[in-house]
C-alpha atoms as a PDB file:
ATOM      1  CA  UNK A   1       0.000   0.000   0.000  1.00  0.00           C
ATOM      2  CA  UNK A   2       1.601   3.205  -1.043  1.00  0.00           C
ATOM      3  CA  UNK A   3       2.330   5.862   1.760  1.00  0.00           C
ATOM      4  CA  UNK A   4      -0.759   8.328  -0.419  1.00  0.00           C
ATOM      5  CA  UNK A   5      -3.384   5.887   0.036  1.00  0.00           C
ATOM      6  CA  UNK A   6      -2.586   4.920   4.009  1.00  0.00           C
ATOM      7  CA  UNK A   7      -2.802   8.759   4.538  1.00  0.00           C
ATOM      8  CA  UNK A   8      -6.154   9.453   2.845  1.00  0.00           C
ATOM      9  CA  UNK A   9      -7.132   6.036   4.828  1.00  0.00           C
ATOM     10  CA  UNK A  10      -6.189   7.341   7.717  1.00  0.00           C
ATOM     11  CA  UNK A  11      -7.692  11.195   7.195  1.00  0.00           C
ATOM     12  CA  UNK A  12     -10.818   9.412   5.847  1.00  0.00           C
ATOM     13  CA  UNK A  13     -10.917   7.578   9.348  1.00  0.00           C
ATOM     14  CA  UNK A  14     -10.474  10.668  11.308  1.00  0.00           C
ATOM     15  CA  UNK A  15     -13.156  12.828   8.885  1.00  0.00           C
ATOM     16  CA  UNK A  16     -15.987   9.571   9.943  1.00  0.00           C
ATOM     17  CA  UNK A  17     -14.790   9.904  13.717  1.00  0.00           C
ATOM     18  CA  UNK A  18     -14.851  13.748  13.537  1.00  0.00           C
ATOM     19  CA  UNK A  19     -18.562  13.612  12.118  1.00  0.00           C
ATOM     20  CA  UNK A  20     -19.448  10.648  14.203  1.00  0.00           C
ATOM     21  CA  UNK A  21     -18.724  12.358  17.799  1.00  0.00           C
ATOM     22  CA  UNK A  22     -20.213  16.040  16.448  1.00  0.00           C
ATOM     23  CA  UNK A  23     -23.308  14.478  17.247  1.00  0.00           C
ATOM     24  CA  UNK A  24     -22.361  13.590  20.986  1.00  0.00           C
ATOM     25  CA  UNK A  25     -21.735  17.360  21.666  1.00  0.00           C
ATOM     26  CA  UNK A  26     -22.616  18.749  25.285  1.00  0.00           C
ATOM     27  CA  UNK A  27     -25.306  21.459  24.930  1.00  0.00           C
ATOM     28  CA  UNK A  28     -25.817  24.178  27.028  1.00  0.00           C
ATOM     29  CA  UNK A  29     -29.248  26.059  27.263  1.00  0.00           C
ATOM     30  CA  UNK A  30     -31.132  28.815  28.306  1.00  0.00           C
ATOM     31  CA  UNK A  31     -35.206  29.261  29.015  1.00  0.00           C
ATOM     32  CA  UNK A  32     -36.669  32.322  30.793  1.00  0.00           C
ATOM     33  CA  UNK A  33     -35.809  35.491  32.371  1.00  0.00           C
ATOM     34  CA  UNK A  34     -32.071  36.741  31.769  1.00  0.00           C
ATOM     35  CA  UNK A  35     -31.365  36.947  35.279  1.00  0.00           C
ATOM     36  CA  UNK A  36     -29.613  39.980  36.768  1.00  0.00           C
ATOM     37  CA  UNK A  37     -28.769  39.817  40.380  1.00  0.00           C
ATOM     38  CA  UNK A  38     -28.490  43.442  40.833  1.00  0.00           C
ATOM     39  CA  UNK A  39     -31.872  44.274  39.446  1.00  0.00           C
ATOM     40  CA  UNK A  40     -33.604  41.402  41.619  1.00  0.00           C
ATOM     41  CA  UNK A  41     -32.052  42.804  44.426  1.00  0.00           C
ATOM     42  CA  UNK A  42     -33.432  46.179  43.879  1.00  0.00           C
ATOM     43  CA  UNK A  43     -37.299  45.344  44.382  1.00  0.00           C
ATOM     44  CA  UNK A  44     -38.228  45.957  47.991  1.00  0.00           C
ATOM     45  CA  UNK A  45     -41.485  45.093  50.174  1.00  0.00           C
ATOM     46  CA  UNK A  46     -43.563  48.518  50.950  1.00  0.00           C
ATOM     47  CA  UNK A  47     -41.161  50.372  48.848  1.00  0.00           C
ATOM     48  CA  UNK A  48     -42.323  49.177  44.826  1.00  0.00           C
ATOM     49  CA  UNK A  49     -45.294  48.443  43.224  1.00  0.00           C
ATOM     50  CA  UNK A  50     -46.584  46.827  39.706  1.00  0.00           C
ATOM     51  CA  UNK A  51     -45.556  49.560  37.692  1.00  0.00           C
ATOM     52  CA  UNK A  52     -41.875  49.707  39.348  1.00  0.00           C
ATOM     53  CA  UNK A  53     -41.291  46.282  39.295  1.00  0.00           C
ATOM     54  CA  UNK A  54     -42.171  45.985  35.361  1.00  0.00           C
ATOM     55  CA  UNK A  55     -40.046  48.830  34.874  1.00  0.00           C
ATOM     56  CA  UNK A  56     -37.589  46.882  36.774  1.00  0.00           C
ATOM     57  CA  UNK A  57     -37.891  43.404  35.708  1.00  0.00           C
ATOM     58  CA  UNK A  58     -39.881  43.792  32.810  1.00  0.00           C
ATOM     59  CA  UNK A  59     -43.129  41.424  32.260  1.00  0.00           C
ATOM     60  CA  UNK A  60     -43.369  38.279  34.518  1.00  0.00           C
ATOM     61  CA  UNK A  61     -43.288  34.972  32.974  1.00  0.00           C
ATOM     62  CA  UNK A  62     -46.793  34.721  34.067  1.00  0.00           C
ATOM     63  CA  UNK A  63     -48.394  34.980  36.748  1.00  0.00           C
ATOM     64  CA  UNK A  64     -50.758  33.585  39.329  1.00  0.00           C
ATOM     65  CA  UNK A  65     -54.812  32.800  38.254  1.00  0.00           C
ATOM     66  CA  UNK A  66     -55.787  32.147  41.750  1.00  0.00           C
ATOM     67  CA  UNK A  67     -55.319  34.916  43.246  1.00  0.00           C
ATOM     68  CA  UNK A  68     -56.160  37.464  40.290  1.00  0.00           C
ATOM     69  CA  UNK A  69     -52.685  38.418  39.222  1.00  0.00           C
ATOM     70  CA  UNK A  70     -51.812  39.236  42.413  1.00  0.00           C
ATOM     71  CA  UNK A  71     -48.349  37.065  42.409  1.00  0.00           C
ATOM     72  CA  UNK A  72     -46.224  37.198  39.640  1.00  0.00           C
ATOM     73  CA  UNK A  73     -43.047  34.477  38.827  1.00  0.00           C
ATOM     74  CA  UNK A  74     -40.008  35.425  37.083  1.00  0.00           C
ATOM     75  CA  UNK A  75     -38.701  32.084  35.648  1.00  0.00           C
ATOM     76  CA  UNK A  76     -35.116  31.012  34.184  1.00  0.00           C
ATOM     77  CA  UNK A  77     -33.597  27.694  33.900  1.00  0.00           C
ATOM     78  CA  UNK A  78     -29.844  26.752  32.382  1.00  0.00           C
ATOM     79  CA  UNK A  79     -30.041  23.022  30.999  1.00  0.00           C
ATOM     80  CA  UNK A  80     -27.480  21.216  29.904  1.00  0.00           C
ATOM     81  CA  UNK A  81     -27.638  17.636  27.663  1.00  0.00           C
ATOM     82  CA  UNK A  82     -25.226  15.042  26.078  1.00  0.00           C
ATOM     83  CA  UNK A  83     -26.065  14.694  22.376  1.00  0.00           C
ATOM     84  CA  UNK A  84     -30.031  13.734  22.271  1.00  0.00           C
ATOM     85  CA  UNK A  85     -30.209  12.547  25.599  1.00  0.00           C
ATOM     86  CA  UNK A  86     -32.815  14.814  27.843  1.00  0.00           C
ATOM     87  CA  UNK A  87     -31.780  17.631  29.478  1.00  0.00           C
ATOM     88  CA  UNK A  88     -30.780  17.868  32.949  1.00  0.00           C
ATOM     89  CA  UNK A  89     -31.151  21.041  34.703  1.00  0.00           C
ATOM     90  CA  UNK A  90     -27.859  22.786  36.409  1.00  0.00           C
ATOM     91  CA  UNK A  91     -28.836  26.017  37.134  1.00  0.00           C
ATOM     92  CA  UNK A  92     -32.590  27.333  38.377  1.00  0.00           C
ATOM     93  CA  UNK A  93     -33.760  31.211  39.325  1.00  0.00           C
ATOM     94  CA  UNK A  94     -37.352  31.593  40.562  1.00  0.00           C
ATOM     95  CA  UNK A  95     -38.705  35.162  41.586  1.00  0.00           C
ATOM     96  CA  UNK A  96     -41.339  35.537  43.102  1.00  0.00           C
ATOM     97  CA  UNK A  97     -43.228  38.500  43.858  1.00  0.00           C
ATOM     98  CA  UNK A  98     -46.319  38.958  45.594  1.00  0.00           C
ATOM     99  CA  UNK A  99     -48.685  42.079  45.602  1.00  0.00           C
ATOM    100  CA  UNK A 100     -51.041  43.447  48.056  1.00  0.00           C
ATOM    101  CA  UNK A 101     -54.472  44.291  47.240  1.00  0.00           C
ATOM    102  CA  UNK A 102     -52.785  48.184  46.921  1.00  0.00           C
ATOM    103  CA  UNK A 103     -50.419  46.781  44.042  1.00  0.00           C
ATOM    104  CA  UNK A 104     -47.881  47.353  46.612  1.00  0.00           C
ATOM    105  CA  UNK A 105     -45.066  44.819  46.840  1.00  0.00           C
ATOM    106  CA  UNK A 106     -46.119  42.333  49.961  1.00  0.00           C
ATOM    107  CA  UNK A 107     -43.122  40.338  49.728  1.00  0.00           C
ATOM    108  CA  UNK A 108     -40.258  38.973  47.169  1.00  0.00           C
ATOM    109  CA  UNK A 109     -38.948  35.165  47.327  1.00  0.00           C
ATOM    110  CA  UNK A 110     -35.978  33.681  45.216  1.00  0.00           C
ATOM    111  CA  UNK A 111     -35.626  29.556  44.980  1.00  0.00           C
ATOM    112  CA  UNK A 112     -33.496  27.506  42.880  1.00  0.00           C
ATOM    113  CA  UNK A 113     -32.404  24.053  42.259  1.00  0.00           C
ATOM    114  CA  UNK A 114     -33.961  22.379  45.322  1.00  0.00           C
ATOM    115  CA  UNK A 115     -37.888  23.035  44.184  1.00  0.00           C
ATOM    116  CA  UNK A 116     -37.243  20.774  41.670  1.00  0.00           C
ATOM    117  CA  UNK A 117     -39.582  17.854  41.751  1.00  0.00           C
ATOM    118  CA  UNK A 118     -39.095  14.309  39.693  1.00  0.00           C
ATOM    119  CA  UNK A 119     -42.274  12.908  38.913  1.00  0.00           C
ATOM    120  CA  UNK A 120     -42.566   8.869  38.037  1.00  0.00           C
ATOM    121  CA  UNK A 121     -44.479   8.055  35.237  1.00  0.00           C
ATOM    122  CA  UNK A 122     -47.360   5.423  35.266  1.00  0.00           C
ATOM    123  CA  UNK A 123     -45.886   3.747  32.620  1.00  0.00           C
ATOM    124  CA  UNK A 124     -45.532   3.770  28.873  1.00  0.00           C
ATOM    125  CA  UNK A 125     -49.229   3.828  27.556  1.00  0.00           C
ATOM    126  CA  UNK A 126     -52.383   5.502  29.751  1.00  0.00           C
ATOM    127  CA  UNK A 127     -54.842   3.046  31.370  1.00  0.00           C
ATOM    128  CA  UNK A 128     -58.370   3.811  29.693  1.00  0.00           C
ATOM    129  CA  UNK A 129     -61.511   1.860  30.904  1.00  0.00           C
ATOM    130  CA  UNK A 130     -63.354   0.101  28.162  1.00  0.00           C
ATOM    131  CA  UNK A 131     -62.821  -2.708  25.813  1.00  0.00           C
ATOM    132  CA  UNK A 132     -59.415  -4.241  24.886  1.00  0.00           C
ATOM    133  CA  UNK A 133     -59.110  -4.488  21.410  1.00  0.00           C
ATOM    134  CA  UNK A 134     -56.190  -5.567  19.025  1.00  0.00           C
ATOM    135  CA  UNK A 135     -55.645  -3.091  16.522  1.00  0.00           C
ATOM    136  CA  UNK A 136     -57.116  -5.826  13.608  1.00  0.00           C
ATOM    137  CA  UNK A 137     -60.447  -5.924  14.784  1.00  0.00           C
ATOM    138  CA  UNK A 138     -60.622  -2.530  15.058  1.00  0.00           C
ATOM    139  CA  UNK A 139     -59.772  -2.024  11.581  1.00  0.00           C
ATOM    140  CA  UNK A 140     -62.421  -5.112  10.939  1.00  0.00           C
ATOM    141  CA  UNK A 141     -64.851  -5.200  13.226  1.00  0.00           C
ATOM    142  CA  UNK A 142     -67.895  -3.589  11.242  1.00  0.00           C
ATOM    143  CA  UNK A 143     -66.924  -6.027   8.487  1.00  0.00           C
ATOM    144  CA  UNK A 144     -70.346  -7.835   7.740  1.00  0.00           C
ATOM    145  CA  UNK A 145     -71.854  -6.203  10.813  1.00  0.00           C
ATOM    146  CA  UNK A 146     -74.997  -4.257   9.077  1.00  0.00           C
ATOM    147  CA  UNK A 147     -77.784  -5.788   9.645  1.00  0.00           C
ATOM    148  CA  UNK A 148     -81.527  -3.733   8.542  1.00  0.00           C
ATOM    149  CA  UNK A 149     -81.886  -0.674   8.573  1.00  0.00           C
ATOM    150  CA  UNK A 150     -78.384  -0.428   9.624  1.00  0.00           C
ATOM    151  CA  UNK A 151     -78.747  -1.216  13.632  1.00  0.00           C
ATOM    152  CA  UNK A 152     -76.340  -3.947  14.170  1.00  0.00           C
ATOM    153  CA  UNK A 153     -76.233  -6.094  17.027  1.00  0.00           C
ATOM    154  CA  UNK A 154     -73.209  -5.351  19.192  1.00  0.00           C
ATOM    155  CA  UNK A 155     -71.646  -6.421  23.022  1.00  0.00           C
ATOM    156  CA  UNK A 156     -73.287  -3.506  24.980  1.00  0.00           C
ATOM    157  CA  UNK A 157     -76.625  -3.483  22.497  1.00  0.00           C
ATOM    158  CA  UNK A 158     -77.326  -7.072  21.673  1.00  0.00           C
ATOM    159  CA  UNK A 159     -80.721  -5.686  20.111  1.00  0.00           C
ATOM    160  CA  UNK A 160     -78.972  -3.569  17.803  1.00  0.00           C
END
């Protein structure tokens, strides 16, 4: 084998390893407010109200439905995943801030990481209540089944 073809072998292996592990990439993302500490920081109880704080912060990610608007979340999350695996979350800002009925600011809360919650999965289809059927005879079930005047005769109406 001449020394021209073991180096285009050898590029040609390193070209389908190159494109092979571009897939397997770490990812890094962001969802949600841009977070800035200083401008958090800056909202007080008894000092600011709606108007300050959206001047402030901006518009809240949303905000509460039970209590007519009167809590409002400011929500950003940094992910990070392996190629297409799911992403895992490795960074986590939640602002809270409540109003009085005034539109006063009653009180201000910042969580992170730890209100994270993992929630199991029944399992891989959803349990429905009725009749177990394979996926043949519902395709040929009415096959034959008109009777007159159309009214067939079935499991739950054996009259038709």
């Amino acid at each position: 084998m001449s020394k021209a073809n073991e180096a285009r072998r050898i590029a040609g292996s390193f070209l389908v390893l190159a494109v092979a592990l571009g897939g397997c990439a770490r990812v890094k993302d962001h969802k949600g407010y841009v977070v800035d500490s200083q401008l958090i920081n800056a909202i007080a109880p008894g000092v600011d109200n709606k108007d300050s704080v959206v001047k402030t912060l901006g518009r809240p990610s949303f905000m509460s439905e039970f209590d007519g608007g009167g809590t409002w979340y400011y929500f950003a999350r940094e992910t990070t995943s392996f190629g297409f695996g799911m992403p895992k979350p490795v960074g986590q800002t939640l602002l809270t801030v409540r109003f009085a009925q005034t539109g006063d600011v009653s009180s201000v809360q910042k969580t992170g990481l730890e209100t994270i919650r993992h929630v199991n999965l029944y399992g891989p289809t959803t349990p429905t209540l009725g009749r177990n059927r394979s996926f043949f005879t519902e395709l040929f079930g009415n096959i034959g089944a008109g009777g007159p005047g159309g009214k067939a005769p079935t499991t739950d109406n054996p009259d038709g």
